[in-house]
C-alpha atoms as a PDB file:
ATOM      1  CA  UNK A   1      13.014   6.828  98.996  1.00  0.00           C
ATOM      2  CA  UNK A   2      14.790  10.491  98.581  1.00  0.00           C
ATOM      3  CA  UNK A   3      18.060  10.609  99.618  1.00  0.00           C
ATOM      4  CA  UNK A   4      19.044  13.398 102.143  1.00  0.00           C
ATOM      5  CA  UNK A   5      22.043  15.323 101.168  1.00  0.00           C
ATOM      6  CA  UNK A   6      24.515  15.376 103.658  1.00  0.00           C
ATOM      7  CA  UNK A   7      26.083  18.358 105.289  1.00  0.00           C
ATOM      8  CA  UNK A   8      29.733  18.854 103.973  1.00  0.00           C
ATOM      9  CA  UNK A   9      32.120  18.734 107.043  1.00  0.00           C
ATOM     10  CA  UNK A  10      35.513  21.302 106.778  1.00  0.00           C
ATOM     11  CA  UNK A  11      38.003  19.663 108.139  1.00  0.00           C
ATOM     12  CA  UNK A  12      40.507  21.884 110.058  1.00  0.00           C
ATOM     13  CA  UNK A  13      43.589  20.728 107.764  1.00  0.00           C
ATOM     14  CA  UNK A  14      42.185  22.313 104.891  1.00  0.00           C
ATOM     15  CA  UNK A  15      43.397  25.296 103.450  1.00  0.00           C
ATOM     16  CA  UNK A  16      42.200  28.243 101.797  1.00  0.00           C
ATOM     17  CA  UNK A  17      39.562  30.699 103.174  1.00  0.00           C
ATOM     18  CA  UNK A  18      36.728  29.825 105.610  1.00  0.00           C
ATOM     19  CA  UNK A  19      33.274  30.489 105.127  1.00  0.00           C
ATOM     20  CA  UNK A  20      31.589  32.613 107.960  1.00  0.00           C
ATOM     21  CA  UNK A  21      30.574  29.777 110.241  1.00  0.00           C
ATOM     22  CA  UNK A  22      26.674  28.792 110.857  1.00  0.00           C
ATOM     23  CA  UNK A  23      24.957  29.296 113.984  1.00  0.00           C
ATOM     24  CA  UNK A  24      25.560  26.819 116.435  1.00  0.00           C
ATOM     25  CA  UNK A  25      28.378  25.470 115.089  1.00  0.00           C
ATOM     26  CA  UNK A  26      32.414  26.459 115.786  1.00  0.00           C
ATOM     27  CA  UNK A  27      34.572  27.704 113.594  1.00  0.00           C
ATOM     28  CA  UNK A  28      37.696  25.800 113.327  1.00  0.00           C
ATOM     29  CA  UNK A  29      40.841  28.089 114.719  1.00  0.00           C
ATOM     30  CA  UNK A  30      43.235  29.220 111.787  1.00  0.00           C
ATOM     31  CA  UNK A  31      46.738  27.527 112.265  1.00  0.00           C
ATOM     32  CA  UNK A  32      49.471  30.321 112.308  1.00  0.00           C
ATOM     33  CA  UNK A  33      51.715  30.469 109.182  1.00  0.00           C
ATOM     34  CA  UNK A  34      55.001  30.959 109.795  1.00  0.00           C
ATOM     35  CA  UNK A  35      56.917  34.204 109.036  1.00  0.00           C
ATOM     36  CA  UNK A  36      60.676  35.186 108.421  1.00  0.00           C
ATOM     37  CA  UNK A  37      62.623  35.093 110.778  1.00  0.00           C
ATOM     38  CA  UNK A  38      63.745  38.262 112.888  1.00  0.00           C
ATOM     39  CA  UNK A  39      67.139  40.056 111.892  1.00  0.00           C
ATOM     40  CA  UNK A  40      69.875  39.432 114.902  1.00  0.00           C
ATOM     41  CA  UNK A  41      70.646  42.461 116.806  1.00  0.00           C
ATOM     42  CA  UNK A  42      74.380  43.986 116.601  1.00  0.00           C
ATOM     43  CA  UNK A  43      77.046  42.363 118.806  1.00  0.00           C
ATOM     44  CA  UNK A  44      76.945  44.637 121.877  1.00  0.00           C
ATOM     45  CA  UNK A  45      79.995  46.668 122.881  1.00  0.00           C
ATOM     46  CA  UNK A  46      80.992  47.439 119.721  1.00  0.00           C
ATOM     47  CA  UNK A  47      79.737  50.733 117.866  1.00  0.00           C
ATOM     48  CA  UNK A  48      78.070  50.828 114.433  1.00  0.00           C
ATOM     49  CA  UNK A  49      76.240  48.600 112.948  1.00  0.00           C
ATOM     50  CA  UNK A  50      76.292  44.531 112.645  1.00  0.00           C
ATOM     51  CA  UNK A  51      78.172  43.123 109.613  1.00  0.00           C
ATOM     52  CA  UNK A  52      77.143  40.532 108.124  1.00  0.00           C
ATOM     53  CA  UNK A  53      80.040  38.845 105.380  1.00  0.00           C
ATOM     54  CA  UNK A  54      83.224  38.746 107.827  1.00  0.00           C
ATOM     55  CA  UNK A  55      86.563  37.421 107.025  1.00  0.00           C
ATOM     56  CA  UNK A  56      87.902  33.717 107.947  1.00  0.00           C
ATOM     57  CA  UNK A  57      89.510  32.632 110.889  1.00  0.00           C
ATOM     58  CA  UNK A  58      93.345  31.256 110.244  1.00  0.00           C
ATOM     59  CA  UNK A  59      95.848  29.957 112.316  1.00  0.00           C
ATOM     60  CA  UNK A  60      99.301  30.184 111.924  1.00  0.00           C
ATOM     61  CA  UNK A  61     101.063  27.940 109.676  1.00  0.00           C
ATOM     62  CA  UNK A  62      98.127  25.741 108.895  1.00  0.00           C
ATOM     63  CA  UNK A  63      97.803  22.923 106.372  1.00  0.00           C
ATOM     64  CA  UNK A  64      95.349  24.167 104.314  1.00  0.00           C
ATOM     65  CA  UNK A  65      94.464  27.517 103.563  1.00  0.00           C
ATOM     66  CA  UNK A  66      90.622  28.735 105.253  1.00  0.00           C
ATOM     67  CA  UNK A  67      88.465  30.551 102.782  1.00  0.00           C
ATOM     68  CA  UNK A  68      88.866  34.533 102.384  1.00  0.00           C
ATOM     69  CA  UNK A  69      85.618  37.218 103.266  1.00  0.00           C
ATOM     70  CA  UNK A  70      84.251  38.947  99.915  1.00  0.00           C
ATOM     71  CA  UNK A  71      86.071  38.561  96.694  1.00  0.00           C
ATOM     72  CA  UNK A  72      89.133  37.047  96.454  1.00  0.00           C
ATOM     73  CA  UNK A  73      92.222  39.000  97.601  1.00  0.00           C
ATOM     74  CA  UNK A  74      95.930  38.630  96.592  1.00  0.00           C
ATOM     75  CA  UNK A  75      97.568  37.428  99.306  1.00  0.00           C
ATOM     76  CA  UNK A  76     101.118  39.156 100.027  1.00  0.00           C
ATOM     77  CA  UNK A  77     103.236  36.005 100.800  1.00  0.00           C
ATOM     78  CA  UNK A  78     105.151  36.149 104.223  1.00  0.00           C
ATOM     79  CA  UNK A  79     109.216  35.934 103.527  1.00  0.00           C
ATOM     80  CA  UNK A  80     109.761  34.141 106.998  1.00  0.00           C
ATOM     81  CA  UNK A  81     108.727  31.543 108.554  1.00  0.00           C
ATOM     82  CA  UNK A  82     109.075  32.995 111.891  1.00  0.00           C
ATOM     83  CA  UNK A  83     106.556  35.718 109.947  1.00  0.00           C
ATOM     84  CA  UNK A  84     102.588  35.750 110.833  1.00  0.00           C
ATOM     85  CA  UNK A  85     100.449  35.297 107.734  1.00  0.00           C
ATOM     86  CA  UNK A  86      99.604  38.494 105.055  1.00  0.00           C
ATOM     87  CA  UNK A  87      96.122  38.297 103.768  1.00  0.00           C
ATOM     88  CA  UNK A  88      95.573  41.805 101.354  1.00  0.00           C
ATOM     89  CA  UNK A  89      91.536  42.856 101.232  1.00  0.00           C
ATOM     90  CA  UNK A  90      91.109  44.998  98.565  1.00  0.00           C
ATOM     91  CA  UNK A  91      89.295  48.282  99.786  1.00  0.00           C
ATOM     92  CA  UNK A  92      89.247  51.913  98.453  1.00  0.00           C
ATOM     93  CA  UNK A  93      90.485  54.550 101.529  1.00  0.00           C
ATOM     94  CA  UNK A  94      86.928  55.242 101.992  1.00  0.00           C
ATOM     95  CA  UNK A  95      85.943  51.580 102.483  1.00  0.00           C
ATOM     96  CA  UNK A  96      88.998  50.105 104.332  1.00  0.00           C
ATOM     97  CA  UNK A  97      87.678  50.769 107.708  1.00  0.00           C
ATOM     98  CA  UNK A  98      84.294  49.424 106.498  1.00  0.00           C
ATOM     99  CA  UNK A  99      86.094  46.093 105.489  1.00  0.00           C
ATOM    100  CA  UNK A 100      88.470  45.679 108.778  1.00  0.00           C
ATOM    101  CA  UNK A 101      84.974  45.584 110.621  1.00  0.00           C
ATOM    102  CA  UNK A 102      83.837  43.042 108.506  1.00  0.00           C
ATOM    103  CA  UNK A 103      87.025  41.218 108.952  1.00  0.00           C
ATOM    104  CA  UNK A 104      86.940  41.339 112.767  1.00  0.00           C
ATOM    105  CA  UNK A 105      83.174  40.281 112.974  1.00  0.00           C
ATOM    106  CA  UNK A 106      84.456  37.097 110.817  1.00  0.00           C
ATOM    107  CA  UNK A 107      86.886  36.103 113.128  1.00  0.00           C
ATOM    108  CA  UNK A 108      84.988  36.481 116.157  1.00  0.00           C
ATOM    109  CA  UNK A 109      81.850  34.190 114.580  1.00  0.00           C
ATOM    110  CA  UNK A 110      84.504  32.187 113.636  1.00  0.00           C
ATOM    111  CA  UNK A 111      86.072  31.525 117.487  1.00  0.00           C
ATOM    112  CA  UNK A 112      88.623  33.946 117.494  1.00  0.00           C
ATOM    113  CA  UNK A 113      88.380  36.106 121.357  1.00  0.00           C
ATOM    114  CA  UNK A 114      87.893  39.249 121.229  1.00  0.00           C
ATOM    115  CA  UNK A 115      91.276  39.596 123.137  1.00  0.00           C
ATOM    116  CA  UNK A 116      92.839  38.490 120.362  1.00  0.00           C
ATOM    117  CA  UNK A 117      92.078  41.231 118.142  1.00  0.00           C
ATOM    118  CA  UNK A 118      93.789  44.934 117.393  1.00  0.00           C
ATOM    119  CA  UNK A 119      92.914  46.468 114.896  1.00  0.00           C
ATOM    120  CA  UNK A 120      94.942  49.762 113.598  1.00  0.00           C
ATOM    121  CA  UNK A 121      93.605  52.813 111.506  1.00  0.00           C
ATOM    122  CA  UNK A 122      96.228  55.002 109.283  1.00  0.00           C
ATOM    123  CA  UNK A 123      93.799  57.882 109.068  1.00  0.00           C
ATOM    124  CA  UNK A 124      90.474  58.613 110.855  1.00  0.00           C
ATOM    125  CA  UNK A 125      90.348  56.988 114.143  1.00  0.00           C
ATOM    126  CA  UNK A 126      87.872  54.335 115.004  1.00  0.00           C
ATOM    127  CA  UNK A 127      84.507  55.734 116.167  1.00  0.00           C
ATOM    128  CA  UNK A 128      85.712  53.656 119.524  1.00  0.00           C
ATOM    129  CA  UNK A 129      88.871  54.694 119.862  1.00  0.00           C
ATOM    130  CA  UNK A 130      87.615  58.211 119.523  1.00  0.00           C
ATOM    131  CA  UNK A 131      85.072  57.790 122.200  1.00  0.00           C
ATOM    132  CA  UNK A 132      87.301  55.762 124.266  1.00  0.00           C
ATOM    133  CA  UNK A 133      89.878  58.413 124.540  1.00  0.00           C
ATOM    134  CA  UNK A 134      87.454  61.400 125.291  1.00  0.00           C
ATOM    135  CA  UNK A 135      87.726  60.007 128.867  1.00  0.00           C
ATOM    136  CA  UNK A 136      91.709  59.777 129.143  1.00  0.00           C
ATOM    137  CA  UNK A 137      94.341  57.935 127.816  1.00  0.00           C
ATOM    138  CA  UNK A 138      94.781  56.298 131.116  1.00  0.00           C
ATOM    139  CA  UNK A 139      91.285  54.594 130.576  1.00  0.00           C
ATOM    140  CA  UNK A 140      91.520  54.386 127.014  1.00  0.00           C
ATOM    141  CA  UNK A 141      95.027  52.433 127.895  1.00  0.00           C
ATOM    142  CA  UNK A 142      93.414  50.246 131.062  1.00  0.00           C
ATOM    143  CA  UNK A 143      91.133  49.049 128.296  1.00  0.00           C
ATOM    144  CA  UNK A 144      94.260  47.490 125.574  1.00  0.00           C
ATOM    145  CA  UNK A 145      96.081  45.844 128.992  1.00  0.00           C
ATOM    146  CA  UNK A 146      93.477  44.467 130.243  1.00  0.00           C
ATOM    147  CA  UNK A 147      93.326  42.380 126.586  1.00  0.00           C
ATOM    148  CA  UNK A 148      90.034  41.241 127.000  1.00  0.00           C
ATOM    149  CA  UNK A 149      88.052  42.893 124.056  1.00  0.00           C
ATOM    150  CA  UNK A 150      88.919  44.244 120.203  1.00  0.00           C
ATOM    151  CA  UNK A 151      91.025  47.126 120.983  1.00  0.00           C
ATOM    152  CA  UNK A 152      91.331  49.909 118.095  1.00  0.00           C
ATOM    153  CA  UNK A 153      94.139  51.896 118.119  1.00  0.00           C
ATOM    154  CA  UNK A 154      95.977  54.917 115.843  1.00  0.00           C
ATOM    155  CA  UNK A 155      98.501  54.159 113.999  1.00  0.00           C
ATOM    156  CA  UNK A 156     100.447  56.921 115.864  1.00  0.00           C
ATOM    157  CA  UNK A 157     100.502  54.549 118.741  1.00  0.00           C
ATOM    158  CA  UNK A 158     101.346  51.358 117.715  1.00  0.00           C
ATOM    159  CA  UNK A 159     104.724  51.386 119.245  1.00  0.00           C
ATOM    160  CA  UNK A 160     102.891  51.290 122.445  1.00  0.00           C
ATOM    161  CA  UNK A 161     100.481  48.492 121.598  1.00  0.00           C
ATOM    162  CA  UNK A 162     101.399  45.089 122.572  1.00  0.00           C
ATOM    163  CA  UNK A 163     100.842  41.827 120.695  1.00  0.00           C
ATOM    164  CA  UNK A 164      98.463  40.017 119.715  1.00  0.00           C
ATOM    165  CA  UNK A 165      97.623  36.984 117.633  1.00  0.00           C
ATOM    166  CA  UNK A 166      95.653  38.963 114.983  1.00  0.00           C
ATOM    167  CA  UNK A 167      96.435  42.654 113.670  1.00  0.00           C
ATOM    168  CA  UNK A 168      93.955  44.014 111.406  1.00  0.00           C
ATOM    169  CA  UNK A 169      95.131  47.463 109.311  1.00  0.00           C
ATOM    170  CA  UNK A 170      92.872  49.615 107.944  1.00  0.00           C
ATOM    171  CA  UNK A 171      94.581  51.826 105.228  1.00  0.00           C
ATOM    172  CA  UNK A 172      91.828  54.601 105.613  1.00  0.00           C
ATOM    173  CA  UNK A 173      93.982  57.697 104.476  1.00  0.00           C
ATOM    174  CA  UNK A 174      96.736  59.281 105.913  1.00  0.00           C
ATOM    175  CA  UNK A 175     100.124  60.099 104.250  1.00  0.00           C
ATOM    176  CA  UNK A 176     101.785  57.269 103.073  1.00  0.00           C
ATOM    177  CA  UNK A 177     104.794  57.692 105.701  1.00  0.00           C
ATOM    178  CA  UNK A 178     102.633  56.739 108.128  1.00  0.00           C
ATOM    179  CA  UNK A 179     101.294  53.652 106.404  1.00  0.00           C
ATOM    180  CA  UNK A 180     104.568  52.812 105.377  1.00  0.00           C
ATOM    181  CA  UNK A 181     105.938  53.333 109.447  1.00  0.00           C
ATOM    182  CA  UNK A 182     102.503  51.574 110.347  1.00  0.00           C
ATOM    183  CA  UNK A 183     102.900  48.256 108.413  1.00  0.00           C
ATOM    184  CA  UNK A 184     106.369  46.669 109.380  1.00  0.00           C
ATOM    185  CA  UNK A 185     105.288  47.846 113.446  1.00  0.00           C
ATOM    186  CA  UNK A 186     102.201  45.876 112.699  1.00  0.00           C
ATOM    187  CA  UNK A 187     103.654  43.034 111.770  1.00  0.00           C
ATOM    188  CA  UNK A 188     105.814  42.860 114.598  1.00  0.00           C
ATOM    189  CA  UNK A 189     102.560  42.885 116.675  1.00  0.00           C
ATOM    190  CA  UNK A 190     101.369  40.015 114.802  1.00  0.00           C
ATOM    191  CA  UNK A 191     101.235  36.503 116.217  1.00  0.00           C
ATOM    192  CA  UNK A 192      99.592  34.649 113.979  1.00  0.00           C
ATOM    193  CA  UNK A 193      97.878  36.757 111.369  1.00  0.00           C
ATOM    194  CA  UNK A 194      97.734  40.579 109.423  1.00  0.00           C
ATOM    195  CA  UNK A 195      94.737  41.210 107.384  1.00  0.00           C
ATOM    196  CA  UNK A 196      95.812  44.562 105.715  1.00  0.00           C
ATOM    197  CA  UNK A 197      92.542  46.445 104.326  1.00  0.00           C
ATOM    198  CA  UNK A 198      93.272  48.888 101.411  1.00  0.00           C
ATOM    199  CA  UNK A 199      93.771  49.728  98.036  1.00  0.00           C
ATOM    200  CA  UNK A 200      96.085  46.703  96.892  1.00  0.00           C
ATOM    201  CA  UNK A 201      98.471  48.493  94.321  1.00  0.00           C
ATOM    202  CA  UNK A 202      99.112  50.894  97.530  1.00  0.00           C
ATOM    203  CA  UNK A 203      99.308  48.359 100.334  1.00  0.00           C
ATOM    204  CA  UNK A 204     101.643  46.109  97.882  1.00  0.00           C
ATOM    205  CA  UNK A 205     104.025  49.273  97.038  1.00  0.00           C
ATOM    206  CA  UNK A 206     103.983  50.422 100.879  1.00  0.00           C
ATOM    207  CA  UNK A 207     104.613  46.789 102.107  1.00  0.00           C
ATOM    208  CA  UNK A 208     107.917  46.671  99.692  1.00  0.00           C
ATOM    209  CA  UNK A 209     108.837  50.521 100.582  1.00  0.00           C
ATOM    210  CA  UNK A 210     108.339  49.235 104.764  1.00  0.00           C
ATOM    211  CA  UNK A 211     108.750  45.715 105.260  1.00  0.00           C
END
């Protein structure tokens, strides 16, 4: 007796292409494949774009020291103990703004408030600060008391800043005098922490010339 060849069944876990399906029967649905994932958007209320390598988060006086953002810096050693930790990020004048925003995204994704935060420019002001002050000082100044978000400020007028745990510098330009004013007052601002971004053979000779 002749044996009757049997239709081939397609299962639906196969893979590969599908053959245009006969009449009558259903074509089995295509699973969907999975695709990469979407970018995250910026962290609102902050201007320019998101960053994605920030610097770590460190308490004061902690056991062990927490990793450092990008390449490895030379720290400037503190010569009190009453003194808030130095951490030195190496950064041309061009880049040292570019590298205090990458150091204050860090330490927010790492916990740190946003309150917590003030970060200081020797030459061009921050494209916030800039914007912020269009509208007044009075507003700009609301803004730093009420202490609730990253406030960036000149160096011009960090004698009327107040303290916080964390002062980021950007060395950005500027004559040295003012760096040299700049880094001693931001120290004293200082509670725990100040992440100095700039080129390192400068920063080291204005932090021996200031502090």
């Amino acid at each position: 007796m002749p044996l009757i060849p049997e239709e081939p069944q397609i299962h639906e876990s196969a893979q590969g292409p599908r053959a245009t399906p006969a009449s009558g029967r259903t074509a089995p649905t295509p699973r969907p494949v999975p695709g990469p994932r979407p970018a995250a958007p910026p962290r609102p209320g902050r201007p320019g774009p998101a960053r994605p390598a920030p610097p770590a988060q460190r308490t004061p006086r902690e056991s062990a020291p927490a990793a450092k953002p990008g390449p490895k810096a030379p720290a400037v050693p503190s010569t009190s103990a009453s003194q808030p930790q130095l951490q030195l990020i190496p950064a041309s004048a061009e880049g040292a703004l570019d590298a205090a925003e990458e150091a204050v995204d860090l330490l927010l994704d790492s916990g740190r408030a946003p309150g917590d935060i003030l970060v200081i420019t020797t030459g061009e002001p921050h494209l916030w600060a800039a914007h912020e002050l269009s509208f007044g000082e009075n507003a700009y100044w609301t803004q730093h008391d009420a202490g609730d978000d990253v406030f960036y400020a000149d160096a011009s007028a960090l004698d009327r800043a107040a303290s916080r745990p964390v002062v980021v510098v950007a060395v950005n330009g500027g004559a040295d005098q003012t760096a040299t004013t700049a880094l001693p007052l931001a120290l004293g601002r200082a509670g725990a922490l100040l992440i100095v971004c700039g080129d390192p053979q400068r920063v080291n000779t204005l932090l021996g010339a200031g502090v």
